[in-house]
N, C-alpha and C. Protein backbone atom coordinates (compact mmCIF):
# COMPACT_ATOMS: atom_id res chain seq x y z
N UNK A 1 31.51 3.37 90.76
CA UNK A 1 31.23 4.67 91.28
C UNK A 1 31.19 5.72 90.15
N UNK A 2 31.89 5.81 89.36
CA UNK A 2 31.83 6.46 87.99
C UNK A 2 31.15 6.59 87.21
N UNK A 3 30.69 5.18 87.30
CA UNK A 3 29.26 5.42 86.20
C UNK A 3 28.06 5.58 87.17
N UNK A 4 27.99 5.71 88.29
CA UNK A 4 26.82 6.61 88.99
C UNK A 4 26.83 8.31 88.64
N UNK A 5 28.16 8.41 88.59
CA UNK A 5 28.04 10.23 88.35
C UNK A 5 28.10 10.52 87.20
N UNK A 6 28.21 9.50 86.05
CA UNK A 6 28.25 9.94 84.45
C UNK A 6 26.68 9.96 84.50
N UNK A 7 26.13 8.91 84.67
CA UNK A 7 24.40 8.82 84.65
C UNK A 7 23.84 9.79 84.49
N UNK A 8 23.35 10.36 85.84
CA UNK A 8 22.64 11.39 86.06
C UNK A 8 23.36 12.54 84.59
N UNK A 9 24.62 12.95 84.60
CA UNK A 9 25.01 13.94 83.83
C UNK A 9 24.83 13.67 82.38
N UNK A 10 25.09 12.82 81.80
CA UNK A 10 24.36 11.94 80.80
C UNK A 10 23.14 12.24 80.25
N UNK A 11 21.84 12.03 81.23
CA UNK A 11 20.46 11.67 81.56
C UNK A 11 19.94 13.41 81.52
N UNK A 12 21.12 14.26 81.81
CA UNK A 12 20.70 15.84 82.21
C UNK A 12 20.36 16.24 80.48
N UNK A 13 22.05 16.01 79.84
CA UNK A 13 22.45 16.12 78.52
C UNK A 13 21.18 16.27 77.89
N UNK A 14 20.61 14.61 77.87
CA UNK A 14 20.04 14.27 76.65
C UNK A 14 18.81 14.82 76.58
N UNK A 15 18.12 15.00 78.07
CA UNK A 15 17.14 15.43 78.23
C UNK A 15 16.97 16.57 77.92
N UNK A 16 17.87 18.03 78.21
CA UNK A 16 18.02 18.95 77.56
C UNK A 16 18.13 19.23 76.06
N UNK A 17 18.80 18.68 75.51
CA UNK A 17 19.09 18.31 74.04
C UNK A 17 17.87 18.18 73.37
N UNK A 18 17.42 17.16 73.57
CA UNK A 18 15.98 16.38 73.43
C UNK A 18 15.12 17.46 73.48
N UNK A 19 14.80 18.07 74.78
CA UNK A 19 13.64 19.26 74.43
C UNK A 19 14.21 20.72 73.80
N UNK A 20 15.58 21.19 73.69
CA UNK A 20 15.65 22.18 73.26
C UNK A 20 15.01 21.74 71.37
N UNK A 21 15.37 20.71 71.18
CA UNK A 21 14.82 19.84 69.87
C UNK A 21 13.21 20.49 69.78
N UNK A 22 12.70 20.01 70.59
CA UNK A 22 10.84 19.97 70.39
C UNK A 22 11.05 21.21 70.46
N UNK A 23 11.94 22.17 70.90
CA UNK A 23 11.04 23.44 71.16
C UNK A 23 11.47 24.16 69.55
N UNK A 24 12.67 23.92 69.21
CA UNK A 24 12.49 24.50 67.88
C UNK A 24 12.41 23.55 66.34
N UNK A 25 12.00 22.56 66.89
CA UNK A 25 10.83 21.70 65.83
C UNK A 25 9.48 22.35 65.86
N UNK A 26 9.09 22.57 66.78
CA UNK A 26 7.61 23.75 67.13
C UNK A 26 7.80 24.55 66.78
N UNK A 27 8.64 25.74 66.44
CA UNK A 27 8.53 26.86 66.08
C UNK A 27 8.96 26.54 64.66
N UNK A 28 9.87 25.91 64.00
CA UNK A 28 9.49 25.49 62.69
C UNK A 28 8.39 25.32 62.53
N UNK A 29 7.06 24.13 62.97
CA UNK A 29 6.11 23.85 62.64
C UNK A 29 5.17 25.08 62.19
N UNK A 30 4.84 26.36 63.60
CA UNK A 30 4.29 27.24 63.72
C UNK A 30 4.49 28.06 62.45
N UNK A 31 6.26 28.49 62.14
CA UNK A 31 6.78 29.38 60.86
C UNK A 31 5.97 28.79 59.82
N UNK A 32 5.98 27.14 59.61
CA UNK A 32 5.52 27.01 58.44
C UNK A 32 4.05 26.82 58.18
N UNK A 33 3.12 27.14 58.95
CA UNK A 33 1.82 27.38 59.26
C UNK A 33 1.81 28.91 59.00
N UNK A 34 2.79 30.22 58.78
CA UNK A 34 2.14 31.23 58.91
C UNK A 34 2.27 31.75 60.05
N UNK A 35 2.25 31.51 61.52
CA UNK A 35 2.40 32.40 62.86
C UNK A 35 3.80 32.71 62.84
N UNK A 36 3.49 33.99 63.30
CA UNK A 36 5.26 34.24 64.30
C UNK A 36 4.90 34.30 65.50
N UNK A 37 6.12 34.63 65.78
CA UNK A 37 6.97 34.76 66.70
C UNK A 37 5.84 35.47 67.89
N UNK A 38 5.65 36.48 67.44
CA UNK A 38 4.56 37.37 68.12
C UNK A 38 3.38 36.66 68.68
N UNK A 39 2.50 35.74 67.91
CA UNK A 39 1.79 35.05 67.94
C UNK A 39 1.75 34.28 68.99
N UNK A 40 3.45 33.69 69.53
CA UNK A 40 3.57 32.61 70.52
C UNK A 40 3.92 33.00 71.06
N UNK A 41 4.66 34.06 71.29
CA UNK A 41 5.43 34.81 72.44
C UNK A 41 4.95 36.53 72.68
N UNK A 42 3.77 36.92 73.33
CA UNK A 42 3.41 37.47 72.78
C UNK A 42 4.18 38.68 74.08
N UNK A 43 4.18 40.05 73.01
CA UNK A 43 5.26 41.06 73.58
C UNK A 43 6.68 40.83 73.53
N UNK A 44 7.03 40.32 72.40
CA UNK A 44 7.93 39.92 71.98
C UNK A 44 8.43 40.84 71.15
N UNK A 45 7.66 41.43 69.76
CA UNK A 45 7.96 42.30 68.88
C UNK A 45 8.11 43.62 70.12
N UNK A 46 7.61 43.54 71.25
CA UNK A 46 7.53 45.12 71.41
C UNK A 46 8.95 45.44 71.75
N UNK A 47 9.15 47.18 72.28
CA UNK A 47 10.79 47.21 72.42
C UNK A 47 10.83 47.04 73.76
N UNK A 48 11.74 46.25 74.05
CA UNK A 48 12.18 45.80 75.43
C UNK A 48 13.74 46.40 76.23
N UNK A 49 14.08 47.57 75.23
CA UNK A 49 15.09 48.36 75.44
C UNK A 49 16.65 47.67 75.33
N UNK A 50 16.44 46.37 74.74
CA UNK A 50 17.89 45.69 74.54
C UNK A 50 17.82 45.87 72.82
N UNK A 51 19.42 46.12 73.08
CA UNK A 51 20.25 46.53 71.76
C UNK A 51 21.14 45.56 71.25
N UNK A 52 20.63 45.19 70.07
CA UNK A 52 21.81 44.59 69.58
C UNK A 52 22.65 45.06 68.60
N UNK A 53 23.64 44.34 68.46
CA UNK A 53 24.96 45.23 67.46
C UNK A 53 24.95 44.87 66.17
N UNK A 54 24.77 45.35 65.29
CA UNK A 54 24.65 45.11 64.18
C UNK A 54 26.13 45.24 62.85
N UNK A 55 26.42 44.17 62.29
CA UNK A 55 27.78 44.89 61.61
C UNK A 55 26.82 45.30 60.34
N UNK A 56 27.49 46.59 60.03
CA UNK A 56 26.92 47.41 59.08
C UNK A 56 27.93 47.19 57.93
N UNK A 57 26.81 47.04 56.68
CA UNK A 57 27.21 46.26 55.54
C UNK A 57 27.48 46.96 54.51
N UNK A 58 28.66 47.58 53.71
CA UNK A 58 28.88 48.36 52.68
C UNK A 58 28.60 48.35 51.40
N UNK A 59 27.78 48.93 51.20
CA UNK A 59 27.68 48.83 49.61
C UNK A 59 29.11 48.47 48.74
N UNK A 60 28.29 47.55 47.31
CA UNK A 60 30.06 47.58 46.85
C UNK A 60 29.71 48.73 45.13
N UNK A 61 30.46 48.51 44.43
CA UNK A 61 30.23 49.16 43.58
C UNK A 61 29.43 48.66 42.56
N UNK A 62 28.84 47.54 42.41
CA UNK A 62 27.87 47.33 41.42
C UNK A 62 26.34 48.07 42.17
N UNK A 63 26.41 47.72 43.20
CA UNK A 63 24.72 47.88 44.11
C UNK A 63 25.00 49.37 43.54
N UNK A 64 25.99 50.35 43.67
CA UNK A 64 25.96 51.96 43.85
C UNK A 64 25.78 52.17 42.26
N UNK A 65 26.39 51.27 41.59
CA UNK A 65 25.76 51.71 40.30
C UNK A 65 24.75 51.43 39.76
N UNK A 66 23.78 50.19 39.97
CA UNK A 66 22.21 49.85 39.88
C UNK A 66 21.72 51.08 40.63
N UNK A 67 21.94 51.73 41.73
CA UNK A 67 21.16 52.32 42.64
C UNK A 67 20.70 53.48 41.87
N UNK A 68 22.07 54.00 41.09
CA UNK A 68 22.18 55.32 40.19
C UNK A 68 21.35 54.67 39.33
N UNK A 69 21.68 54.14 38.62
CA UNK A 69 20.52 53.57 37.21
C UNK A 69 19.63 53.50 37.17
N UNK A 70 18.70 52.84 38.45
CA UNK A 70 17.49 52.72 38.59
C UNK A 70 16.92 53.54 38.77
N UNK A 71 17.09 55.22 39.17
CA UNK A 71 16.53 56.45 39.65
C UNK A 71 15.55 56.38 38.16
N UNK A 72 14.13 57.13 38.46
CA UNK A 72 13.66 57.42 37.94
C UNK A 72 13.85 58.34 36.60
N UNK A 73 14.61 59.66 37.28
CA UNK A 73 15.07 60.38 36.25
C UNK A 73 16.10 60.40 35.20
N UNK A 74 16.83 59.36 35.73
CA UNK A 74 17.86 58.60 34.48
C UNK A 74 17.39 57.98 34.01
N UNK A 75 16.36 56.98 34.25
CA UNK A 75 15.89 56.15 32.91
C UNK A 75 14.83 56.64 32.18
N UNK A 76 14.21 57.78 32.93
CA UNK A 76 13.49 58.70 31.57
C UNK A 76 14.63 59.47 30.50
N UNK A 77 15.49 59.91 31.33
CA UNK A 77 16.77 60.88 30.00
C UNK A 77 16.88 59.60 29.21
N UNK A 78 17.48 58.39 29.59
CA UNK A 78 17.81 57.32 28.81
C UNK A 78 16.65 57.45 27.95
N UNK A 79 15.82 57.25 28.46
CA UNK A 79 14.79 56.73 27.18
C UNK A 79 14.42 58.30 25.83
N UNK A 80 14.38 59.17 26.56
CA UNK A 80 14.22 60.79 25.89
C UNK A 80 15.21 60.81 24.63
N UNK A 81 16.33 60.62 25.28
CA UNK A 81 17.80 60.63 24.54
C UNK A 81 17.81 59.24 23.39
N UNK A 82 17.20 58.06 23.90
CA UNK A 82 16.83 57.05 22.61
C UNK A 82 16.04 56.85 21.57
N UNK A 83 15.14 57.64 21.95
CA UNK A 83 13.79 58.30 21.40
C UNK A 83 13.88 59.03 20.31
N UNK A 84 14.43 60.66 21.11
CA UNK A 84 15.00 61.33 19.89
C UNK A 84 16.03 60.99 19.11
N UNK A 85 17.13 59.99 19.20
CA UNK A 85 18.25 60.12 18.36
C UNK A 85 17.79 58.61 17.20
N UNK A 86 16.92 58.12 17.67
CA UNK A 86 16.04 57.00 16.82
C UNK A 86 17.19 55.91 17.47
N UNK A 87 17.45 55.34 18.60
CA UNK A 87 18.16 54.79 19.31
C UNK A 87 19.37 54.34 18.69
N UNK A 88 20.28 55.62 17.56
CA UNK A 88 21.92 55.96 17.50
C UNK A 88 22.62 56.05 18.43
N UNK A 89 22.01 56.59 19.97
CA UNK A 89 22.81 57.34 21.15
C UNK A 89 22.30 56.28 22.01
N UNK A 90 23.21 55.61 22.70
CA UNK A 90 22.67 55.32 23.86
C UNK A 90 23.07 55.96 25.25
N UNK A 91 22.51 55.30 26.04
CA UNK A 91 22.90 56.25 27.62
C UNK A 91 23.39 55.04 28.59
N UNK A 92 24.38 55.11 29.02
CA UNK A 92 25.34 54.35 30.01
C UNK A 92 25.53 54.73 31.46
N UNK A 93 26.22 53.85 32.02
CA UNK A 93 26.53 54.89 33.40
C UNK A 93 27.71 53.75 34.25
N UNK A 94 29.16 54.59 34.31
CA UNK A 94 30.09 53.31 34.80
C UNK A 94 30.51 55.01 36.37
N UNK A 95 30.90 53.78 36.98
CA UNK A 95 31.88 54.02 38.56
C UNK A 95 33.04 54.69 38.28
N UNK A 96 32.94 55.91 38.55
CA UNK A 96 33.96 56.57 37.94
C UNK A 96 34.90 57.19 39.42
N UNK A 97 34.55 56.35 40.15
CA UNK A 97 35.28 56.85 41.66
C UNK A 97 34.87 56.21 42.86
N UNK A 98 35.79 55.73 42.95
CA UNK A 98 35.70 55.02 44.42
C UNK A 98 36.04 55.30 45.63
N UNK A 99 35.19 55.04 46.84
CA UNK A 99 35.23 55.26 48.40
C UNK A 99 36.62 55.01 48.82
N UNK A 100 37.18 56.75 49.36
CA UNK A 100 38.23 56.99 50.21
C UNK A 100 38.27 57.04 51.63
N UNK A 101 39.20 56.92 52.12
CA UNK A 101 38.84 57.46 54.09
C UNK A 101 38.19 59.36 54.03
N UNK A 102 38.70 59.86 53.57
CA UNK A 102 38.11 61.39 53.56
C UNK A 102 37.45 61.24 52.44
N UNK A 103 36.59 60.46 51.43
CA UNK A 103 35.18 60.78 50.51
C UNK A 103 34.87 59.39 50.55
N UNK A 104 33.90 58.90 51.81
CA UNK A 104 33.44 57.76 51.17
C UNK A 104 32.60 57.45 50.35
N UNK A 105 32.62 57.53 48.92
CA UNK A 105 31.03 57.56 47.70
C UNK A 105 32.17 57.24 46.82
N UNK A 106 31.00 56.74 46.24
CA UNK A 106 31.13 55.85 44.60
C UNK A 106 30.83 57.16 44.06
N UNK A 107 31.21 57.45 43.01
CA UNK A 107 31.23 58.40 41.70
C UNK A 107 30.46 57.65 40.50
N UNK A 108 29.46 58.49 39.93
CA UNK A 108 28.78 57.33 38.73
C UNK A 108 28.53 58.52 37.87
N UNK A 109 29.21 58.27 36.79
CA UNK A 109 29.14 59.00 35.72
C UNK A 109 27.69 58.41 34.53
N UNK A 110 26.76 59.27 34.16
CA UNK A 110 25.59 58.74 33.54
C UNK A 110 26.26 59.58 31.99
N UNK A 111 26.16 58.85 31.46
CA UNK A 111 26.61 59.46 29.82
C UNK A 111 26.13 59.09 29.04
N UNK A 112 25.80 59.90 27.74
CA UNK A 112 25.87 59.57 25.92
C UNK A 112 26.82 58.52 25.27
N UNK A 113 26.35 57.66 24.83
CA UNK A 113 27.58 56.98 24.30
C UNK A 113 27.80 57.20 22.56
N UNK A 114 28.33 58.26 22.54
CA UNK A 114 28.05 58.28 21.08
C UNK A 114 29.46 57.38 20.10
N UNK A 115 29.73 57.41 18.95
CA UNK A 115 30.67 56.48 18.80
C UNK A 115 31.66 56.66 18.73
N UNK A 116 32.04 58.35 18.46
CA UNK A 116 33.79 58.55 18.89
C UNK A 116 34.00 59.61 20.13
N UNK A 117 33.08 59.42 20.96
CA UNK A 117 33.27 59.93 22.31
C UNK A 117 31.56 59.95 22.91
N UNK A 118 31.95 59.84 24.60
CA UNK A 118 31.26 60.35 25.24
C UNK A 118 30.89 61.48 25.91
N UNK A 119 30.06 61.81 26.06
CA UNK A 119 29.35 62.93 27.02
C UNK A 119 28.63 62.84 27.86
N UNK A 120 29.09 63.22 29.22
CA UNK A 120 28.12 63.60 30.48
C UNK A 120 27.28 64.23 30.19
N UNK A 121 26.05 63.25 31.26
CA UNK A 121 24.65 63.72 30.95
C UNK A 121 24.80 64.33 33.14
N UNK A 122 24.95 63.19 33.59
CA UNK A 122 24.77 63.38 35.08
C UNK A 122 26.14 63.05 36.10
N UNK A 123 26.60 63.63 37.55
CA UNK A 123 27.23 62.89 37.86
C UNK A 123 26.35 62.76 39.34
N UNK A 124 26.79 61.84 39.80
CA UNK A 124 26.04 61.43 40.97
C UNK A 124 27.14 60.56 42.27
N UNK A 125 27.08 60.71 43.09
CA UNK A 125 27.48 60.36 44.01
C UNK A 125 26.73 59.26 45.39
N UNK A 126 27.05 58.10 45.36
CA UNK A 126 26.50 57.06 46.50
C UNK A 126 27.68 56.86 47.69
N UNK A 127 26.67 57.19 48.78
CA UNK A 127 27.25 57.32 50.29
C UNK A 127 27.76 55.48 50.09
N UNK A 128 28.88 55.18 50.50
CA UNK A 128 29.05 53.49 50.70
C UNK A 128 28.18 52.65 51.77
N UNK A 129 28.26 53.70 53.25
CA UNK A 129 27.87 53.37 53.67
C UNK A 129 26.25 52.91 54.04
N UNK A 130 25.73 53.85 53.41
CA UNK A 130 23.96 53.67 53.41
C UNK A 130 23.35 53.85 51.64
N UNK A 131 24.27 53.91 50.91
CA UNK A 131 23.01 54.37 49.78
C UNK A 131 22.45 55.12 49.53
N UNK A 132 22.93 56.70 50.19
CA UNK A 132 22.07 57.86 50.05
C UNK A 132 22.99 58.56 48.70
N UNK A 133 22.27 58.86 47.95
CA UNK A 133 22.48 59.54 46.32
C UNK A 133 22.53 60.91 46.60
N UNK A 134 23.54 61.24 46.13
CA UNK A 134 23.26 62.98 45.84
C UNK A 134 23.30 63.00 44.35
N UNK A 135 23.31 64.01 43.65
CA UNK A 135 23.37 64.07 42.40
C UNK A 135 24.34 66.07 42.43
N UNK A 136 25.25 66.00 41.50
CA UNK A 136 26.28 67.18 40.85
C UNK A 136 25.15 68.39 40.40
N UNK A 137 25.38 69.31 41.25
CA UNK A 137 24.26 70.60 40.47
C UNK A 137 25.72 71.35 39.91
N UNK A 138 25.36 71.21 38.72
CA UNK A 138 26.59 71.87 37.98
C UNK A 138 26.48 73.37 38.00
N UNK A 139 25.58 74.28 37.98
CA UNK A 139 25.70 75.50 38.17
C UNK A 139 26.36 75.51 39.16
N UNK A 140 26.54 75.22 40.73
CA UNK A 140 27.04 75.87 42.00
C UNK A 140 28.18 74.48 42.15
N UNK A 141 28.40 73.49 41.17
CA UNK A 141 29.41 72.63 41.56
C UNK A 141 29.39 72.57 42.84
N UNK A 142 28.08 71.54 42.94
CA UNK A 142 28.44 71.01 44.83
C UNK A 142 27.16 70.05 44.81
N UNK A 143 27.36 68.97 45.59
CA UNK A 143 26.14 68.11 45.57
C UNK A 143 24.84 68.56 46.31
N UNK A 144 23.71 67.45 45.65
CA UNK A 144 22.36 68.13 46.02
C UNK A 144 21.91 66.77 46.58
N UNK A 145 20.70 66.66 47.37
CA UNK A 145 20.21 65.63 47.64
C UNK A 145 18.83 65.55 46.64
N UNK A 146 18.48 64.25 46.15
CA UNK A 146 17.69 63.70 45.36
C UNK A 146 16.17 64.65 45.32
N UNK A 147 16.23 64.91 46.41
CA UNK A 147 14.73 65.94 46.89
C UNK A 147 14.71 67.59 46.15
N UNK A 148 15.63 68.12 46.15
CA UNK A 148 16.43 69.52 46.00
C UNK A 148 16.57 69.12 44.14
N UNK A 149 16.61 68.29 43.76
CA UNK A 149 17.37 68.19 42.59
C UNK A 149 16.23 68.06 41.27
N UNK A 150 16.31 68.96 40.72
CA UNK A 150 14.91 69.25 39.84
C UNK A 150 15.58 69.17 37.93
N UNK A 151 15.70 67.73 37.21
CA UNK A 151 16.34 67.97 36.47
C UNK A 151 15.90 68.22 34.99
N UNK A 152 16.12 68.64 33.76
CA UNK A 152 15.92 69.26 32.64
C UNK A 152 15.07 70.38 32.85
């Protein structure tokens, strides 16, 4: 009697198993041909008003200091500043402050490295949470956003 009712439940298993298989062996196949998702399911990309939750991912302090570095207008000073000094001076830039509960931003100090001291060229500030840059307007000591910020 037992193995009449394992059967069928068994027989449900495998069969399920089995095609949830083909169905995403097929959509592998399709991905690696080039189609999405859209393609096979179509109204799929559109918004269908379901939300999903996303855990939101913090910058750490290397990304906030590439982020600073890579700005356009620091690696022209860098290069201005190597240029003229016949590349004696170089230009650096270390994390000079890290994300609190009341200031969450990285601090990135952009400097001269000359050989018995440095000098600030820029200071700049990265939100942890998204990557938005302000940059130090030293006349009014208070941050600016990247747009607002017009430098030499």
């Amino acid at each position: 009697m037992k193995r009449l009712i394992y059967s069928p439940l068994m027989a449900c298993l495998l069969i399920g198993a089995t095609s949830q298989l083909d169905i995403t062996q097929g959509l592998n196949n399709y991905s690696q041909m080039g189609l999405t998702s859209s393609i096979l399911f179509p109204g799929l990309d559109q918004n269908t008003g379901v939300r999903v939750s996303q855990a939101t991912q913090e910058l750490n302090e290397k990304t906030a200091l590439s982020l600073v570095w890579k700005l356009p207008q620091v690696q022209r000073k860098a290069r201005e500043i190597e240029r003229l000094s016949k590349r004696t001076i170089r230009v650096a830039a270390i994390v000079d402050g890290y994300p609190t509960p009341n200031e969450p931003y990285y601090k990135v100090q952009v400097f001269e490295k000359h050989p018995d001291e440095n000098v600030t060229i820029y200071w700049f500030r990265v939100l942890k949470t998204n990557g938005v840059i302000e940059v130090l307007d030293l006349v009014n000591n208070q941050y600016i956003s990247l747009e607002k910020w017009k430098p030499d």
